[in-house]
C-alpha atoms as a PDB file:
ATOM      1  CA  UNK A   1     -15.744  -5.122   6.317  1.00  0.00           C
ATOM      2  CA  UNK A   2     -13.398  -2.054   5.106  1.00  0.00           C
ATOM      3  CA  UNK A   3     -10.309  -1.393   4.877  1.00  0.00           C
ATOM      4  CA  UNK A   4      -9.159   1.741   5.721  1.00  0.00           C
ATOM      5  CA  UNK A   5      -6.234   4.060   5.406  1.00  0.00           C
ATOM      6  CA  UNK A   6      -3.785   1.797   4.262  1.00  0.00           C
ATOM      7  CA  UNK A   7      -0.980   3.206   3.429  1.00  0.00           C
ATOM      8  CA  UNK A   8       2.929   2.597   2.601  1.00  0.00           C
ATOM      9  CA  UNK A   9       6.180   4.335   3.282  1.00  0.00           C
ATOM     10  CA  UNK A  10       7.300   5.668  -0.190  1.00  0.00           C
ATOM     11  CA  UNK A  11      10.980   4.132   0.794  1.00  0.00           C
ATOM     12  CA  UNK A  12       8.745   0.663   0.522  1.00  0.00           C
ATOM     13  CA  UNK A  13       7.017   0.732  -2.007  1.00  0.00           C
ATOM     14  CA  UNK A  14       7.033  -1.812  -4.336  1.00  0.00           C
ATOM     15  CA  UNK A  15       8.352  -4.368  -2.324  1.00  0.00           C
ATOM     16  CA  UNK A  16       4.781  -6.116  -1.899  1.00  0.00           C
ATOM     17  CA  UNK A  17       3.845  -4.969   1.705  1.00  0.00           C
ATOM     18  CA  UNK A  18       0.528  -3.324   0.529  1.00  0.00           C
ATOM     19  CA  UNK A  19      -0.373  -6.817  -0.927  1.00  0.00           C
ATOM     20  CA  UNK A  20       0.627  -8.553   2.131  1.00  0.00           C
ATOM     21  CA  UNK A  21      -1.582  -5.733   4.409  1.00  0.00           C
ATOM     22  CA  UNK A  22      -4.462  -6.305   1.713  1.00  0.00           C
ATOM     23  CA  UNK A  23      -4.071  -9.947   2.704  1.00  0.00           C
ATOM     24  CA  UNK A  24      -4.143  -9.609   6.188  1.00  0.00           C
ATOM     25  CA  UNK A  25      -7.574  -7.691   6.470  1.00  0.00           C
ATOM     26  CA  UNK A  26      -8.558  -9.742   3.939  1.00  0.00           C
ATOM     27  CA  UNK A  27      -7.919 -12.642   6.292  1.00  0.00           C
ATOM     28  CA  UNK A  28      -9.483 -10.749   9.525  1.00  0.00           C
ATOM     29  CA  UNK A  29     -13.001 -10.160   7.560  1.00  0.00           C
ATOM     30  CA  UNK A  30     -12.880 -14.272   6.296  1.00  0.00           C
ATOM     31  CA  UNK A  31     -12.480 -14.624  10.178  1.00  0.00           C
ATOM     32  CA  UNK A  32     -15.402 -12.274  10.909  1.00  0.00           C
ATOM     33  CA  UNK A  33     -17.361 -13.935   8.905  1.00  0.00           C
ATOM     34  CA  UNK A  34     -17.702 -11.168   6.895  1.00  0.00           C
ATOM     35  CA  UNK A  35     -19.068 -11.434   2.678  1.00  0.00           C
ATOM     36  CA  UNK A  36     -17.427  -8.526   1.246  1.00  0.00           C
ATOM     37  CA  UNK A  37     -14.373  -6.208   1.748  1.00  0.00           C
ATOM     38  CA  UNK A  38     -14.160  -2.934   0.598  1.00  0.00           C
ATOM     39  CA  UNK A  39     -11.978   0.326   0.953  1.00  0.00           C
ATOM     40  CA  UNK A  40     -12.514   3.821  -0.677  1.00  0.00           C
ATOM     41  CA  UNK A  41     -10.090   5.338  -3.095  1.00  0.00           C
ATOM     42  CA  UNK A  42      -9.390   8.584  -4.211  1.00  0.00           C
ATOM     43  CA  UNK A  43      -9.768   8.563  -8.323  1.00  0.00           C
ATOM     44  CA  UNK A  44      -7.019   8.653  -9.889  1.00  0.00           C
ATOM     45  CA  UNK A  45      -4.897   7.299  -7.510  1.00  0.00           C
ATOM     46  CA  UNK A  46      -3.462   5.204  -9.642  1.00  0.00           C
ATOM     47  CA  UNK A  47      -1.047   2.788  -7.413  1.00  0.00           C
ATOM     48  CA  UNK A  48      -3.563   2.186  -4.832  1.00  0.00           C
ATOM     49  CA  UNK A  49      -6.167   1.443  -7.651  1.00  0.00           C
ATOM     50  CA  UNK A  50      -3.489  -1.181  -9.438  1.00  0.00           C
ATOM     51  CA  UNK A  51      -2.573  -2.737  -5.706  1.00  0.00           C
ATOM     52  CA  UNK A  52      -6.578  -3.490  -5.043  1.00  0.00           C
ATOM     53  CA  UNK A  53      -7.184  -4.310  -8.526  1.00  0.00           C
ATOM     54  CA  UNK A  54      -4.264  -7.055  -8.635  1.00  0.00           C
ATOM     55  CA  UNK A  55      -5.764  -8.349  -5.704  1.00  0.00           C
ATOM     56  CA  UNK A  56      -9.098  -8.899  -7.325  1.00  0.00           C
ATOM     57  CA  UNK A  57     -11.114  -5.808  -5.930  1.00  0.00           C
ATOM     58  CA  UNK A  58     -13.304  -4.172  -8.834  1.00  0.00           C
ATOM     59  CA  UNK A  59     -14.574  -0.397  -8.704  1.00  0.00           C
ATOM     60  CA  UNK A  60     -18.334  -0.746  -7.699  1.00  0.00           C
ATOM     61  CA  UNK A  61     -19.376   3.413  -7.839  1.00  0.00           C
ATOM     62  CA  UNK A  62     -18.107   6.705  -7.772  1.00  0.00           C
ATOM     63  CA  UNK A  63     -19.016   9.672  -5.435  1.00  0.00           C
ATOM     64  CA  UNK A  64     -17.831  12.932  -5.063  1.00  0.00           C
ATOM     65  CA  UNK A  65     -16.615  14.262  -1.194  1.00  0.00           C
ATOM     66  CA  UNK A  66     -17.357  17.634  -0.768  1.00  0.00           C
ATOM     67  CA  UNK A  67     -15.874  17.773   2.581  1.00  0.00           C
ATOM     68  CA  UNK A  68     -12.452  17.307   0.906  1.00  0.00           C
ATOM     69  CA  UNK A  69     -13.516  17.912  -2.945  1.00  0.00           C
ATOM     70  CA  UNK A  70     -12.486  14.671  -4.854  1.00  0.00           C
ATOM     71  CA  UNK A  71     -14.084  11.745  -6.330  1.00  0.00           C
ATOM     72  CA  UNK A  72     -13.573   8.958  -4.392  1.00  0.00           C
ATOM     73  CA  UNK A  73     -14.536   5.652  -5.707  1.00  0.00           C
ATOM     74  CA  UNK A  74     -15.669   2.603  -3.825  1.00  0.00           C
ATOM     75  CA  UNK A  75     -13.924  -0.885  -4.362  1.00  0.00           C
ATOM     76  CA  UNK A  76     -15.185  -4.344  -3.315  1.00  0.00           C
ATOM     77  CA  UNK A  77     -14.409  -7.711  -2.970  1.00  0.00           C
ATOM     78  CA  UNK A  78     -16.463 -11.039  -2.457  1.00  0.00           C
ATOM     79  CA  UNK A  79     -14.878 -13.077  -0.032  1.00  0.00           C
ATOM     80  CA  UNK A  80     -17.333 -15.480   0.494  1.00  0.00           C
ATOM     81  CA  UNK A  81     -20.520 -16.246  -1.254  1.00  0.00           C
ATOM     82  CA  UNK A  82     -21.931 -18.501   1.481  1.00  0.00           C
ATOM     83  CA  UNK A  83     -24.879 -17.699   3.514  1.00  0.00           C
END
């Protein structure tokens, strides 16, 4: 599963409702039966990187978007090692 444009009103940030959205989808793909969750993120965004990296995600590759000219890096999580 992936999780895609998340996103937080600057006058919240900080407040752990990223965390608690990262949890939710997190919680949707467990009930999908789903392995692995993953979302894309731009490099160098640094407080998206910290947010998925505090939640245990890990940067898995790097690619470069020429459609909108950054490096975008991809982020995973194992959710479930069972068959």
């Amino acid at each position: 599963m992936e999780i895609r444009h998340l996103s937080v009103n600057p006058a919240h940030t900080r407040k752990g409702y990223g965390s608690r959205m990262i949890q939710r989808a997190e919680q949707k793909a467990k009930d999908g039966d789903a392995r692995i969750v993953q979302c894309t993120i731009r490099v160098g965004n640094i407080e998206s990187e910290g947010a998925f990296r505090k939640q245990g995600y890990a940067q898995t590759t790097c690619f470069y978007n020429s459609r909108t000219h950054n490096y975008v890096a991809v982020w995973q999580k194992v959710i479930s090692c069972h068959p």
